[in-house]
Protein backbone atom coordinates (compact mmCIF):
# COMPACT_ATOMS: atom_id res chain seq x y z
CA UNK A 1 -26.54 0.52 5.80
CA UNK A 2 -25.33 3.28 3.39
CA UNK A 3 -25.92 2.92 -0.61
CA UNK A 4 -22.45 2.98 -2.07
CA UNK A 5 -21.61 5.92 -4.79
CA UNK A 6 -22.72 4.53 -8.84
CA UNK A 7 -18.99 6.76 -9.26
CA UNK A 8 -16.69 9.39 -7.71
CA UNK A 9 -18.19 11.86 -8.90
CA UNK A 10 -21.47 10.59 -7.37
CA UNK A 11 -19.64 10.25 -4.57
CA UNK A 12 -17.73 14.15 -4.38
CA UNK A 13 -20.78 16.20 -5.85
CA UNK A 14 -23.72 14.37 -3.56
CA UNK A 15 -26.66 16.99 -3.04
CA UNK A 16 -28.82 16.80 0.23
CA UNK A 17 -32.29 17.09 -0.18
CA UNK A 18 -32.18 21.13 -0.13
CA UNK A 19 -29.43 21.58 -2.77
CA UNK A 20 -26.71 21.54 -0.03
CA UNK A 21 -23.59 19.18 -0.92
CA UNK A 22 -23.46 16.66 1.90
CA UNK A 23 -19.70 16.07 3.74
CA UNK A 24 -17.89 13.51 2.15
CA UNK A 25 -17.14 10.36 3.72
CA UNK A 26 -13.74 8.79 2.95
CA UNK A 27 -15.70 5.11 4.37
CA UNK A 28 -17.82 5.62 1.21
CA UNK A 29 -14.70 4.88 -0.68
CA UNK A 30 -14.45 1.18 0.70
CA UNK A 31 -18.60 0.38 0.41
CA UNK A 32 -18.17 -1.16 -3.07
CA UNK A 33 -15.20 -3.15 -4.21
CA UNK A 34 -16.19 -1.62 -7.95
CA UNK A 35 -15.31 1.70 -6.64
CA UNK A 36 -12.41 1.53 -4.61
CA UNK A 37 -10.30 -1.25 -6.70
CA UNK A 38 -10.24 1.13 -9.60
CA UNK A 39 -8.88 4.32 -7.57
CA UNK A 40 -5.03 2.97 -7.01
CA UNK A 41 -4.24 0.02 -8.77
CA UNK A 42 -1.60 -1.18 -6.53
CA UNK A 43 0.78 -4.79 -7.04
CA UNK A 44 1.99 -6.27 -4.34
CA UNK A 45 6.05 -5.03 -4.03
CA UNK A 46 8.56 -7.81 -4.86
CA UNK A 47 10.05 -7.74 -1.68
CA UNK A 48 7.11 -9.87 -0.47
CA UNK A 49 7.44 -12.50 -2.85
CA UNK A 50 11.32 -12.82 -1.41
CA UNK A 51 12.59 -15.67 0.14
CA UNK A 52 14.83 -14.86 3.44
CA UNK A 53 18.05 -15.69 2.09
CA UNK A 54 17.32 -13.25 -1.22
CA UNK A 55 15.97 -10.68 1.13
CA UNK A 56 19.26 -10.87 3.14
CA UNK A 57 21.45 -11.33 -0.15
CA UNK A 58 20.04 -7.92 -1.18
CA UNK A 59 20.75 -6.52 2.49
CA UNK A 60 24.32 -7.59 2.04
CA UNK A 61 24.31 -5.91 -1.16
CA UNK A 62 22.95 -2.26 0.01
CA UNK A 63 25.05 -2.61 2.78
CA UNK A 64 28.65 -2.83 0.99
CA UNK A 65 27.08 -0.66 -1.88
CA UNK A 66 25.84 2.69 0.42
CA UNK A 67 27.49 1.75 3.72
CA UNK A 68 31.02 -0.06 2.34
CA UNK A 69 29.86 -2.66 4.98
CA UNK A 70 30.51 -6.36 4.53
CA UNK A 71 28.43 -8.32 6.23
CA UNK A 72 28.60 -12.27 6.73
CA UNK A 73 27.73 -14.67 3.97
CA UNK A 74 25.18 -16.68 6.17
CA UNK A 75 22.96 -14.76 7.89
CA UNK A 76 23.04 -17.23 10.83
CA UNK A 77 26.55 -15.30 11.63
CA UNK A 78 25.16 -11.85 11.74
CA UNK A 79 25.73 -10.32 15.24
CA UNK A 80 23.83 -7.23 16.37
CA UNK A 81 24.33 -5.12 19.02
């Protein structure tokens, strides 16, 4: 099993035995959960979090916004194509 990286730059300037830097490894990134949750701090996007009937009031929105499209109140009346 690999040793995961103290740091990055552990991790980007490793020397081989003879002085030589070794060929990174993007799996080294993912080894220890200390090292890869601080690169991106990333929330999950509020989309998720939507219920279906928000999801498709904001798809009815974008739609007669961008498109000038107005599409059913229910989304039980939709018909595509």
């Amino acid at each position: 099993m690999t040793k995961a990286p103290a740091d990055l730059g552990e991790m980007f300037l490793k020397q081989g035995g003879s002085g030589e830097t070794q060929p990174f490894a993007v799996e080294g990134l993912f080894i220890d959960p200390a090292v890869f949750k601080g690169l991106l701090p990333l929330e999950d996007p509020a989309i998720l979090k939507m219920k279906p009937s928000e999801f498709y009031a904001k798809v009815r929105e974008v739609a007669n916004i961008r498109y000038g499209m107005e599409l059913p109140q229910k989304q039980s009346e939709l018909r595509c194509l």
